[in-house]
PDB file of N, CA and C in Angstrom:
ATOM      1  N   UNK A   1     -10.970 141.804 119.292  1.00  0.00           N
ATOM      2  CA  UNK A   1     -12.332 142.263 119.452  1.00  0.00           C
ATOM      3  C   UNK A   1     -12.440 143.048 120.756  1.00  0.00           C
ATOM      4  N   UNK A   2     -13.035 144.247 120.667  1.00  0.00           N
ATOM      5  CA  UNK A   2     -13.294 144.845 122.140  1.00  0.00           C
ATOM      6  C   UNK A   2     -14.195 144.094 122.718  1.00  0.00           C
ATOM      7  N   UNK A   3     -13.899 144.529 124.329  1.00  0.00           N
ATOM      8  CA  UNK A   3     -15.140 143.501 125.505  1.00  0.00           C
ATOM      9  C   UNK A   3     -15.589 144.282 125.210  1.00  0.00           C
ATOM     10  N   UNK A   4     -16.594 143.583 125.782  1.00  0.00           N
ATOM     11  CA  UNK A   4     -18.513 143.762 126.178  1.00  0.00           C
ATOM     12  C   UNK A   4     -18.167 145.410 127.595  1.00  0.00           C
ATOM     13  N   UNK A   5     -19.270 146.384 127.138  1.00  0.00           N
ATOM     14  CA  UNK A   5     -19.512 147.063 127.708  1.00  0.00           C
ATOM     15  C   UNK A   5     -21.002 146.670 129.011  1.00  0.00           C
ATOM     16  N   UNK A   6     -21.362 147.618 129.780  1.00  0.00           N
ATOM     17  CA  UNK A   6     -22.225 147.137 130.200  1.00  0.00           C
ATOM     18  C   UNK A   6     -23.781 147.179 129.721  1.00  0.00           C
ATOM     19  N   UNK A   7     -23.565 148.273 128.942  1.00  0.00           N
ATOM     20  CA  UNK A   7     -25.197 148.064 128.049  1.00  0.00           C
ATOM     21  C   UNK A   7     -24.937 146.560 126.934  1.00  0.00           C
ATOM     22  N   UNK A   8     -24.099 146.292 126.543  1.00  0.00           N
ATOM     23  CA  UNK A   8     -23.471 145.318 125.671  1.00  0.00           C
ATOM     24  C   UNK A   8     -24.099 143.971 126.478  1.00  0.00           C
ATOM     25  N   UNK A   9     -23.746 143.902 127.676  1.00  0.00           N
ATOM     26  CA  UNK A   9     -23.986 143.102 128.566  1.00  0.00           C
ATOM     27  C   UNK A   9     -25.270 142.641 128.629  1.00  0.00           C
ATOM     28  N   UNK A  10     -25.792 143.850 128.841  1.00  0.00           N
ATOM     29  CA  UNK A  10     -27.369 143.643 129.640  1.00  0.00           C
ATOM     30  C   UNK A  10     -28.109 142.955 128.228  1.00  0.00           C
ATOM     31  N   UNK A  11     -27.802 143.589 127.131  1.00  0.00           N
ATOM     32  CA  UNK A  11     -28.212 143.227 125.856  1.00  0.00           C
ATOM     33  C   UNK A  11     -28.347 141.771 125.679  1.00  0.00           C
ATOM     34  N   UNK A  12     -27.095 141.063 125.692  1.00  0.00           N
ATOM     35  CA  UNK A  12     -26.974 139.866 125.720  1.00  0.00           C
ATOM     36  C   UNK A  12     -27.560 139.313 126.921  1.00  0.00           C
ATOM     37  N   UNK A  13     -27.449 139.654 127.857  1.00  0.00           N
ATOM     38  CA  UNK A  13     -28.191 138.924 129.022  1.00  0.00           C
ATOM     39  C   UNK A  13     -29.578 138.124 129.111  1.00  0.00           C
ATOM     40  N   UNK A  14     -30.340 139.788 128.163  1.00  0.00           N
ATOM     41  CA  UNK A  14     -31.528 139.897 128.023  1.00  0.00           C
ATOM     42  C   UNK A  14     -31.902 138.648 126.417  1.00  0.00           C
ATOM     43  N   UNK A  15     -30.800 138.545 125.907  1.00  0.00           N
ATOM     44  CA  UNK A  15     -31.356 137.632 124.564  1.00  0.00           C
ATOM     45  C   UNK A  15     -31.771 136.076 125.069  1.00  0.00           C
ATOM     46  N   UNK A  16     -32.583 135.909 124.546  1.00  0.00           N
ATOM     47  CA  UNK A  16     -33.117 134.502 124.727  1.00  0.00           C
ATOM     48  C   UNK A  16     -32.460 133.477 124.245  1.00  0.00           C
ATOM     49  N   UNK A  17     -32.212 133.903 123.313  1.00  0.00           N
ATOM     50  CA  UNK A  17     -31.161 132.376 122.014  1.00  0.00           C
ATOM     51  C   UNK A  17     -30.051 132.654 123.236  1.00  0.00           C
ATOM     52  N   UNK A  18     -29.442 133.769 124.023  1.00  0.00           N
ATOM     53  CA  UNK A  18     -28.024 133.556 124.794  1.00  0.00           C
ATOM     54  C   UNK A  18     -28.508 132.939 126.249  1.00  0.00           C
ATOM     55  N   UNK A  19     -29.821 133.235 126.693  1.00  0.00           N
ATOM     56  CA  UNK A  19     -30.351 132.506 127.633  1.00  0.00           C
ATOM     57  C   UNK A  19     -30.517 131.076 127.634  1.00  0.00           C
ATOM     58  N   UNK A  20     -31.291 130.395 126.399  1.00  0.00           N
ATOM     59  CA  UNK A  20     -31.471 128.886 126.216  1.00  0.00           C
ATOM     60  C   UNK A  20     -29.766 128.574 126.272  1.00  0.00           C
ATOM     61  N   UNK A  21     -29.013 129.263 125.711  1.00  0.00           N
ATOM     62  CA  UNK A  21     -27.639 128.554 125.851  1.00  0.00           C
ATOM     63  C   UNK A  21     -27.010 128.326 127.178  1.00  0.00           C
ATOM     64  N   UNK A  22     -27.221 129.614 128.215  1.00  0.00           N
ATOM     65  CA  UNK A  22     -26.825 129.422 129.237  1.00  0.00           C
ATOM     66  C   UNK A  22     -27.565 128.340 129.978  1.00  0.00           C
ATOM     67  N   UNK A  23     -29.078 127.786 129.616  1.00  0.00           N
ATOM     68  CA  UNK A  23     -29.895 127.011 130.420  1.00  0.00           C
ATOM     69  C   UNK A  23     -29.251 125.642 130.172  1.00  0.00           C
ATOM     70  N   UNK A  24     -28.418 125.322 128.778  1.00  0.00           N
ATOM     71  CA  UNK A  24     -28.234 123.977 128.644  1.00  0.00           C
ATOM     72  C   UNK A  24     -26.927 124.089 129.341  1.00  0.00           C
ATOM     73  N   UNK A  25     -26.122 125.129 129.241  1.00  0.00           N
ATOM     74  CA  UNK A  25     -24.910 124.855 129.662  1.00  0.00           C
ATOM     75  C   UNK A  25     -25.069 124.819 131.136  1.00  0.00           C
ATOM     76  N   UNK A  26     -25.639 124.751 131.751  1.00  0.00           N
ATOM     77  CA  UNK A  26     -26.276 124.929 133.526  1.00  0.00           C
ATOM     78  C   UNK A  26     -26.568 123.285 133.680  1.00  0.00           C
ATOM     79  N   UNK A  27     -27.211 122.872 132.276  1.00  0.00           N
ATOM     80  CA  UNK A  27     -27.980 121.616 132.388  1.00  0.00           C
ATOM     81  C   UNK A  27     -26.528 120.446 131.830  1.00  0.00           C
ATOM     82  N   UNK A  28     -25.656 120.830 131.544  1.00  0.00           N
ATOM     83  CA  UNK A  28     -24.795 119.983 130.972  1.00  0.00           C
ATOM     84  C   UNK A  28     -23.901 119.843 132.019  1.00  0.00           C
ATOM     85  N   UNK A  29     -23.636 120.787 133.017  1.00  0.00           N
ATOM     86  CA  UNK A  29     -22.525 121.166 134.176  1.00  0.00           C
ATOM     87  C   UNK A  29     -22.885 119.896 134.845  1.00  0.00           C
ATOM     88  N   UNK A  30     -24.559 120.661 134.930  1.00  0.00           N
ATOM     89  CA  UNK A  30     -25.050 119.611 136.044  1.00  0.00           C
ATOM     90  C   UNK A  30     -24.828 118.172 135.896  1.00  0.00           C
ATOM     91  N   UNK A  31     -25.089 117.744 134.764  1.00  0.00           N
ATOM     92  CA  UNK A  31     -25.077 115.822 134.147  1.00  0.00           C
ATOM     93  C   UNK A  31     -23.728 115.715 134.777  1.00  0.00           C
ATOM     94  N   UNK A  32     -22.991 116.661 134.544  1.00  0.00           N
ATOM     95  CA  UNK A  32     -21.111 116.290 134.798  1.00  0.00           C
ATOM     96  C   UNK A  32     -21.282 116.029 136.412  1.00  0.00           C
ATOM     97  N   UNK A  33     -21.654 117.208 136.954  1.00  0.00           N
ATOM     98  CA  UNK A  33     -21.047 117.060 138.112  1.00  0.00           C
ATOM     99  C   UNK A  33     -21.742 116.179 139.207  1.00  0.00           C
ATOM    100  N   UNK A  34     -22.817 115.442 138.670  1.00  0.00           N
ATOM    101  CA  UNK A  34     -23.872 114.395 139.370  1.00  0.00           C
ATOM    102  C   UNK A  34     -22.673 113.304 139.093  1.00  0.00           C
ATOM    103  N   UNK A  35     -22.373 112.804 137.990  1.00  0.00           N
ATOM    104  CA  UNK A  35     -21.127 112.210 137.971  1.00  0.00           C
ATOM    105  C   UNK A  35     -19.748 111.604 138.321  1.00  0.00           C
ATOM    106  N   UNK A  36     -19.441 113.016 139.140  1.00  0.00           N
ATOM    107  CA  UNK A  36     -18.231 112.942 138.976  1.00  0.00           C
ATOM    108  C   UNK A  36     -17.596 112.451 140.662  1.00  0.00           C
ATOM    109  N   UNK A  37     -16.281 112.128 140.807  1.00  0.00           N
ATOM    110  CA  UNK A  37     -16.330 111.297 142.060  1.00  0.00           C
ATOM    111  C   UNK A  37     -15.007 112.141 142.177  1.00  0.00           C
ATOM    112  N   UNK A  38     -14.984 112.069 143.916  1.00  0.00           N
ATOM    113  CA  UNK A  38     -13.567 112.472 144.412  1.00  0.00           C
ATOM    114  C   UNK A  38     -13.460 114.407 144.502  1.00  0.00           C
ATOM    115  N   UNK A  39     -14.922 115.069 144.116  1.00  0.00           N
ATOM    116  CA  UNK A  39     -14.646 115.990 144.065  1.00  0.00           C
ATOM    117  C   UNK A  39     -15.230 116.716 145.613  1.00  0.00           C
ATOM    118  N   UNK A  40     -13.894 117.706 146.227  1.00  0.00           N
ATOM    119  CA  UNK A  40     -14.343 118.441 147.252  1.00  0.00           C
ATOM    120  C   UNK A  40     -15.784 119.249 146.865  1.00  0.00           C
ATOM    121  N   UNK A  41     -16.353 119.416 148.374  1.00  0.00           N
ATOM    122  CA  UNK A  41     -17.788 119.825 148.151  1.00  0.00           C
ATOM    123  C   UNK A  41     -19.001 119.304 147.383  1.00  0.00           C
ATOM    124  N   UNK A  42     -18.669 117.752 146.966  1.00  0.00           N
ATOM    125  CA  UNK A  42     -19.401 116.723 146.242  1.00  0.00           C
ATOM    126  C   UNK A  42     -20.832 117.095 146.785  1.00  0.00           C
ATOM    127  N   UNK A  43     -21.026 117.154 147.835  1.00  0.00           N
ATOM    128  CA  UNK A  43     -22.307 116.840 148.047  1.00  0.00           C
ATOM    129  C   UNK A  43     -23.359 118.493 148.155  1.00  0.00           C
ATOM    130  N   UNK A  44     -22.451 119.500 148.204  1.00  0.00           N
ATOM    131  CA  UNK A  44     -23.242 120.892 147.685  1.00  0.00           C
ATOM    132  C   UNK A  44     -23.383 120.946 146.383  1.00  0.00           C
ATOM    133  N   UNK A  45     -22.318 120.641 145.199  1.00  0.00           N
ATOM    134  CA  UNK A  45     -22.403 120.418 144.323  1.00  0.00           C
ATOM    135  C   UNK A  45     -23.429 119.819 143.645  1.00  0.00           C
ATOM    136  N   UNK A  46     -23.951 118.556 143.718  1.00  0.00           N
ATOM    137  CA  UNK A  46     -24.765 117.644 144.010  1.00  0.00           C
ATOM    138  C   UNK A  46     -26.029 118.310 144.067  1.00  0.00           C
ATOM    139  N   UNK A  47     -26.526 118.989 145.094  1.00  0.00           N
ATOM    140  CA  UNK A  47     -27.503 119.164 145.611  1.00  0.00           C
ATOM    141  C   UNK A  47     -27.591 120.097 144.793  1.00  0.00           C
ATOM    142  N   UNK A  48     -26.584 121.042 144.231  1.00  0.00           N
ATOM    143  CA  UNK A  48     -26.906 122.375 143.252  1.00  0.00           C
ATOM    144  C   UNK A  48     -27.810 121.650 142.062  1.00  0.00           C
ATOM    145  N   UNK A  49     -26.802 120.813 141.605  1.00  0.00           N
ATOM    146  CA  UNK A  49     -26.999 120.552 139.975  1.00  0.00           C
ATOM    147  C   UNK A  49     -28.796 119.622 140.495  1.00  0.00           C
ATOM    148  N   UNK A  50     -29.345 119.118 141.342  1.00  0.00           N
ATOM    149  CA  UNK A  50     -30.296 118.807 141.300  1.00  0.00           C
ATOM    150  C   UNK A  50     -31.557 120.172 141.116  1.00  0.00           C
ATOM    151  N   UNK A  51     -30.930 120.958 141.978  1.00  0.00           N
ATOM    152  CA  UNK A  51     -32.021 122.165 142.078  1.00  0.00           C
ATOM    153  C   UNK A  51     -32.031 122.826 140.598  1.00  0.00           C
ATOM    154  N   UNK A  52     -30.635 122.667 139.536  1.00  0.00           N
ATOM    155  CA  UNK A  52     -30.901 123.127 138.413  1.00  0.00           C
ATOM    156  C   UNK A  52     -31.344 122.420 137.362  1.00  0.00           C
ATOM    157  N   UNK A  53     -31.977 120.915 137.560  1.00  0.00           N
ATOM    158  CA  UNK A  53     -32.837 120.433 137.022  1.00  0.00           C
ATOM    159  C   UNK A  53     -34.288 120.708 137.244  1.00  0.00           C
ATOM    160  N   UNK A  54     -34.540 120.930 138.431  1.00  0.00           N
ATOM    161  CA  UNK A  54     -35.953 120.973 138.801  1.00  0.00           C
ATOM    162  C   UNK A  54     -36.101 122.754 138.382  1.00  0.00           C
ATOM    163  N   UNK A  55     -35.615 123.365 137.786  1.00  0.00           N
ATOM    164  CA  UNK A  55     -35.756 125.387 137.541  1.00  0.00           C
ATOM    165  C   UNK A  55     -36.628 125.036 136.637  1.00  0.00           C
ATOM    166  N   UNK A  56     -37.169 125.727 136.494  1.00  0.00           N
ATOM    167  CA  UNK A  56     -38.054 126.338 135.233  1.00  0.00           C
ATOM    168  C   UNK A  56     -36.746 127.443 134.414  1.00  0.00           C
ATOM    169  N   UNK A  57     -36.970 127.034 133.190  1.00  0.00           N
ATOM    170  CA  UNK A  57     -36.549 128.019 132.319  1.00  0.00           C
ATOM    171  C   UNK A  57     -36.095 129.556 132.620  1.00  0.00           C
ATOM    172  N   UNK A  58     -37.220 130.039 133.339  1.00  0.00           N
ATOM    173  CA  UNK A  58     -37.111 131.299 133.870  1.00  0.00           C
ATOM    174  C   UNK A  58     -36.267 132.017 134.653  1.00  0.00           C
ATOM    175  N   UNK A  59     -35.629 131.164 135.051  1.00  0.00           N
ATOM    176  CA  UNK A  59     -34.183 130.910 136.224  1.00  0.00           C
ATOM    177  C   UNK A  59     -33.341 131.461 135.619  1.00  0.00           C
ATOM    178  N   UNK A  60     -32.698 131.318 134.504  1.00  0.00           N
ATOM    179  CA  UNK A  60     -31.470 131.384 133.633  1.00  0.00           C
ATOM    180  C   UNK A  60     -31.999 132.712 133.244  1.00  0.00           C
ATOM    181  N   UNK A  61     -32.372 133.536 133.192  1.00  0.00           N
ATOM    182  CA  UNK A  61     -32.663 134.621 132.988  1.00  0.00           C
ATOM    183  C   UNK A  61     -31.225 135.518 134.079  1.00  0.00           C
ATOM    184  N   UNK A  62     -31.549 134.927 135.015  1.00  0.00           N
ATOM    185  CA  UNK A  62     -30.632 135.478 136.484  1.00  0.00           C
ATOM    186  C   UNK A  62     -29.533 134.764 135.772  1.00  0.00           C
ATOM    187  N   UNK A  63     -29.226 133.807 135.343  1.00  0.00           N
ATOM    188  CA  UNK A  63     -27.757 133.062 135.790  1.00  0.00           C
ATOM    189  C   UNK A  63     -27.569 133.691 134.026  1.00  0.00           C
ATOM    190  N   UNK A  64     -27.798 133.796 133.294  1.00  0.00           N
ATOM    191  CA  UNK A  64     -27.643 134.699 132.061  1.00  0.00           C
ATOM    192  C   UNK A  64     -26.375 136.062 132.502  1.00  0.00           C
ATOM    193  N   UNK A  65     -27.323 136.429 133.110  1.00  0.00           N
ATOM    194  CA  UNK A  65     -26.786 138.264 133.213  1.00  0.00           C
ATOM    195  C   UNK A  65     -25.121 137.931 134.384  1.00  0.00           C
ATOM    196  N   UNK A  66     -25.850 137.023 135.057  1.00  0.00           N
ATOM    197  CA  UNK A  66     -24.292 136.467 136.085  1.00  0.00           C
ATOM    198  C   UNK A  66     -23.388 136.017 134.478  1.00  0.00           C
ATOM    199  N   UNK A  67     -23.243 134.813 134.296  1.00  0.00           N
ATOM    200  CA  UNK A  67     -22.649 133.980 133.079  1.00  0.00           C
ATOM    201  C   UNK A  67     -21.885 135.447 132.143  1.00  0.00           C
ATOM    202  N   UNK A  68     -22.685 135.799 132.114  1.00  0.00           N
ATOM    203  CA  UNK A  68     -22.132 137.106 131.053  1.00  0.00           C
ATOM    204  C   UNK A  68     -21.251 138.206 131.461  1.00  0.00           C
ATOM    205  N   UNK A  69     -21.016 138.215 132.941  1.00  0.00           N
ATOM    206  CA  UNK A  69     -19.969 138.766 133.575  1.00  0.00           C
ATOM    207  C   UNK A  69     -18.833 138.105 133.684  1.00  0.00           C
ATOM    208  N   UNK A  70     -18.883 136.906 133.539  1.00  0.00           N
ATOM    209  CA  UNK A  70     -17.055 136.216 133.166  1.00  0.00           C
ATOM    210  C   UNK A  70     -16.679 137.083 132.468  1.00  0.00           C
ATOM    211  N   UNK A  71     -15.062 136.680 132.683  1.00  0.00           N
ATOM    212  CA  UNK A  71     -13.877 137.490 132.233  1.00  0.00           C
ATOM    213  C   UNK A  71     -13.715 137.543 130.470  1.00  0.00           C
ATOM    214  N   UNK A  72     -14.420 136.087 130.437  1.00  0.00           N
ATOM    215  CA  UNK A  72     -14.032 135.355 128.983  1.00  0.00           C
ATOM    216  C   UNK A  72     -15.155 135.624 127.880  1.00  0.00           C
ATOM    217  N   UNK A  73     -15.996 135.438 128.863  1.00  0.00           N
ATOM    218  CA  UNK A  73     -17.055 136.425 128.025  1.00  0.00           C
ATOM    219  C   UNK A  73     -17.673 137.836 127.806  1.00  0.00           C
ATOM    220  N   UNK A  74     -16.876 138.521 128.842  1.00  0.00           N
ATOM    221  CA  UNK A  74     -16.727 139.856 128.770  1.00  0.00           C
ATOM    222  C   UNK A  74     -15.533 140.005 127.395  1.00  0.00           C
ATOM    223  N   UNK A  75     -14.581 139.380 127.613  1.00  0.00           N
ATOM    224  CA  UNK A  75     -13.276 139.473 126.428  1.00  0.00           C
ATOM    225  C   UNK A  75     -14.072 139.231 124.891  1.00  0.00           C
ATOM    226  N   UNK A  76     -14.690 138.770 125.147  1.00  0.00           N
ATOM    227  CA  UNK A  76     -15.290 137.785 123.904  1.00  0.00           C
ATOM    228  C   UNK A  76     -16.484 139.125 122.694  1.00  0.00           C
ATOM    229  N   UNK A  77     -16.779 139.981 123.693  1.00  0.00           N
ATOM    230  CA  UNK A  77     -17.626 141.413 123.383  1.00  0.00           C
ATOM    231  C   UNK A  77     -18.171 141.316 121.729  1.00  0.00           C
ATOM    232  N   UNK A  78     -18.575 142.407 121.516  1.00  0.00           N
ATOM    233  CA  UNK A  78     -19.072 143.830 122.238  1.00  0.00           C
ATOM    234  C   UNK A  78     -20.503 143.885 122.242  1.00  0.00           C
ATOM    235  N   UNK A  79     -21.200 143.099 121.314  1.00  0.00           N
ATOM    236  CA  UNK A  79     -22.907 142.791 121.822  1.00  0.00           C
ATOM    237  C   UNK A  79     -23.084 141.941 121.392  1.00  0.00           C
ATOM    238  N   UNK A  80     -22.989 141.195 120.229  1.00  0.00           N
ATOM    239  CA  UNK A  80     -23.774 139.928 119.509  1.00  0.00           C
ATOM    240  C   UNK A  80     -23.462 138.507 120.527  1.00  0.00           C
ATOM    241  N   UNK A  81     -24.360 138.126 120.843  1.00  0.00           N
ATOM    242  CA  UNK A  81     -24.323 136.678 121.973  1.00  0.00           C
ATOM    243  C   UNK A  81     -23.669 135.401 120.834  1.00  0.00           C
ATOM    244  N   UNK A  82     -23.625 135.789 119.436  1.00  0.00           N
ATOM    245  CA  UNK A  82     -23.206 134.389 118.655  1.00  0.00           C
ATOM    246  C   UNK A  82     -21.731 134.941 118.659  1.00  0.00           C
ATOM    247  N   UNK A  83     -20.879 135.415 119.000  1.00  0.00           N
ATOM    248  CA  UNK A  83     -20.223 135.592 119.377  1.00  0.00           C
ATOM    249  C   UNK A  83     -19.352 135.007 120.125  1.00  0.00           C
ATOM    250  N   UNK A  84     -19.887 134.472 121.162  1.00  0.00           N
ATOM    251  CA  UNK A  84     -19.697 133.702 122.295  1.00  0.00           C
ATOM    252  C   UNK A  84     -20.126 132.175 122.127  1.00  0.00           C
ATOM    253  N   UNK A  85     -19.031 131.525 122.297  1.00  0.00           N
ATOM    254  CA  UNK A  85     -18.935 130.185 122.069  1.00  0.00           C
ATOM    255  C   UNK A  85     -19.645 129.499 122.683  1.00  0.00           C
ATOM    256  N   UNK A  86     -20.278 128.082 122.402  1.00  0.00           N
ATOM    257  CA  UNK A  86     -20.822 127.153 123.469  1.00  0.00           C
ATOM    258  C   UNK A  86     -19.473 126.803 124.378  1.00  0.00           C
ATOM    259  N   UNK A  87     -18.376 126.541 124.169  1.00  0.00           N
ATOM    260  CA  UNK A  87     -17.306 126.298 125.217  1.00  0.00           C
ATOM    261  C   UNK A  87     -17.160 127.401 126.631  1.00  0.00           C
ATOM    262  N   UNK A  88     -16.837 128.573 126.005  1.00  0.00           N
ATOM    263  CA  UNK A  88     -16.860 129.915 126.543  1.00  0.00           C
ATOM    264  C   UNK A  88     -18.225 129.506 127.808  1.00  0.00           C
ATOM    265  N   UNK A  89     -19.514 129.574 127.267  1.00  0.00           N
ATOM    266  CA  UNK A  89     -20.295 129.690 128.100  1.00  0.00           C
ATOM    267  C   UNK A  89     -20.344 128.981 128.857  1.00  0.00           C
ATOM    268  N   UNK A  90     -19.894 127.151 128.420  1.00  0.00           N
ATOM    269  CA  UNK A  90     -19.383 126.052 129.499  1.00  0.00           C
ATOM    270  C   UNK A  90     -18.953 126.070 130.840  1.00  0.00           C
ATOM    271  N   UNK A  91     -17.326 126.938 130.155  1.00  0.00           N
ATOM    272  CA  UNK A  91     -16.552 127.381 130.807  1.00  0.00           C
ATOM    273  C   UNK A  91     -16.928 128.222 131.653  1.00  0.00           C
ATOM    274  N   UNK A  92     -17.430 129.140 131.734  1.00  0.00           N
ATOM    275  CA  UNK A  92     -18.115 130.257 132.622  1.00  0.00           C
ATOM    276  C   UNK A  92     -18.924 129.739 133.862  1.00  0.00           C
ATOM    277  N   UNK A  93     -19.840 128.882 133.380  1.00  0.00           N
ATOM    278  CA  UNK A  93     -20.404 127.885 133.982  1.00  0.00           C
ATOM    279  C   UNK A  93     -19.858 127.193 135.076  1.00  0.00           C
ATOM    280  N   UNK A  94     -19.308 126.019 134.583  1.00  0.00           N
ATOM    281  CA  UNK A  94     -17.902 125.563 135.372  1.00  0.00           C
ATOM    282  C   UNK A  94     -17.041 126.256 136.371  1.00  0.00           C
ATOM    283  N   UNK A  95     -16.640 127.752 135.999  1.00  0.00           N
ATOM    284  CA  UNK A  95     -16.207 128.551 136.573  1.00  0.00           C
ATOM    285  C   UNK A  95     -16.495 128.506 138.189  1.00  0.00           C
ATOM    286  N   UNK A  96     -18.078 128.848 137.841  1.00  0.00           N
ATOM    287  CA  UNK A  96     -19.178 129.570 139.251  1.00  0.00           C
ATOM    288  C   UNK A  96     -19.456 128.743 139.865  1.00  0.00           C
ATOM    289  N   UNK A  97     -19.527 127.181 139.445  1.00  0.00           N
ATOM    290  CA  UNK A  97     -20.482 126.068 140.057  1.00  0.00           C
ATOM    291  C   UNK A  97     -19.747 126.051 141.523  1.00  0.00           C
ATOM    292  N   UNK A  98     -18.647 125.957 141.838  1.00  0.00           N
ATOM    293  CA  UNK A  98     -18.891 125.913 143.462  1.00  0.00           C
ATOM    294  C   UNK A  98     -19.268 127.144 144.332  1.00  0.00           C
ATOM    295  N   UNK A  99     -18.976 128.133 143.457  1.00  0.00           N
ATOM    296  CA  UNK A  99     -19.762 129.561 144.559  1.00  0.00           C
ATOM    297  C   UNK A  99     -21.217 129.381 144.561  1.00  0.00           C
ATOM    298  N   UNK A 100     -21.917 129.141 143.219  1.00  0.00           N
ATOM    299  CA  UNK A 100     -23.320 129.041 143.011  1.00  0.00           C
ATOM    300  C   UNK A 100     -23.662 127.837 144.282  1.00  0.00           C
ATOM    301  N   UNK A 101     -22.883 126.962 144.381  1.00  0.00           N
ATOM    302  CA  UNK A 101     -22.998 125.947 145.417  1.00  0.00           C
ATOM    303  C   UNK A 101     -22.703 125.934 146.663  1.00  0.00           C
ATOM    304  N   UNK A 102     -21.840 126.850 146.726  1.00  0.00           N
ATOM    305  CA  UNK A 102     -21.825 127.906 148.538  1.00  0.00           C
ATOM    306  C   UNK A 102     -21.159 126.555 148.914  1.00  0.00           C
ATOM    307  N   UNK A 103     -19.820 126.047 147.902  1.00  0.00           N
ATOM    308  CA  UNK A 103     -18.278 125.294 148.353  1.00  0.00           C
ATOM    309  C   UNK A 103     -17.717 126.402 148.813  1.00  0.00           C
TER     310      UNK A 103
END
């Protein structure tokens, strides 16, 4: 499959059904990483995944158009967001959480 171009991008960014996905997968990171023990930067981490409980919906709008610049979901192309796996977007997720967390 060809990647995602950047109008391809923005497209998906902009979809809502690919937004609610990115909001749970933000919201699923988070359950994990409130969790999890022994991990460097525990406590930025931490403090992230709290602030991405308390977002409003509207948030993921931004972390959408970020999320959709992974490598994997750029690979994953060329516009349709069903396309793109709930793992994929996980993964992407997972990816960012300690930069998003300024580890």
């Amino acid at each position: 499959m060809a990647s995602l171009t950047l109008d391809g991008a923005a497209t998906i960014a902009q979809d809502s059904t690919f937004q609610r996905r990115v909001a749970l997968a933000f919201y699923f990171v988070a359950r994990k990483v409130v969790t999890e023990t022994g991990t460097t930067g525990k406590e930025q981490r931490v403090a992230f995944a709290r602030s991405i409980v308390l977002q409003g919906l509207d948030m993921f709008t931004q972390y959408a158009a970020l999320v959709v610049t992974d490598p994997t979901i750029v690979a994953a192309g060329p516009t349709a967001q069903a396309g793109i796996t709930d793992a994929q977007i996980i993964a992407a997720v997972t990816g960012m959480w300690n930069s998003l967390s300024n580890v």
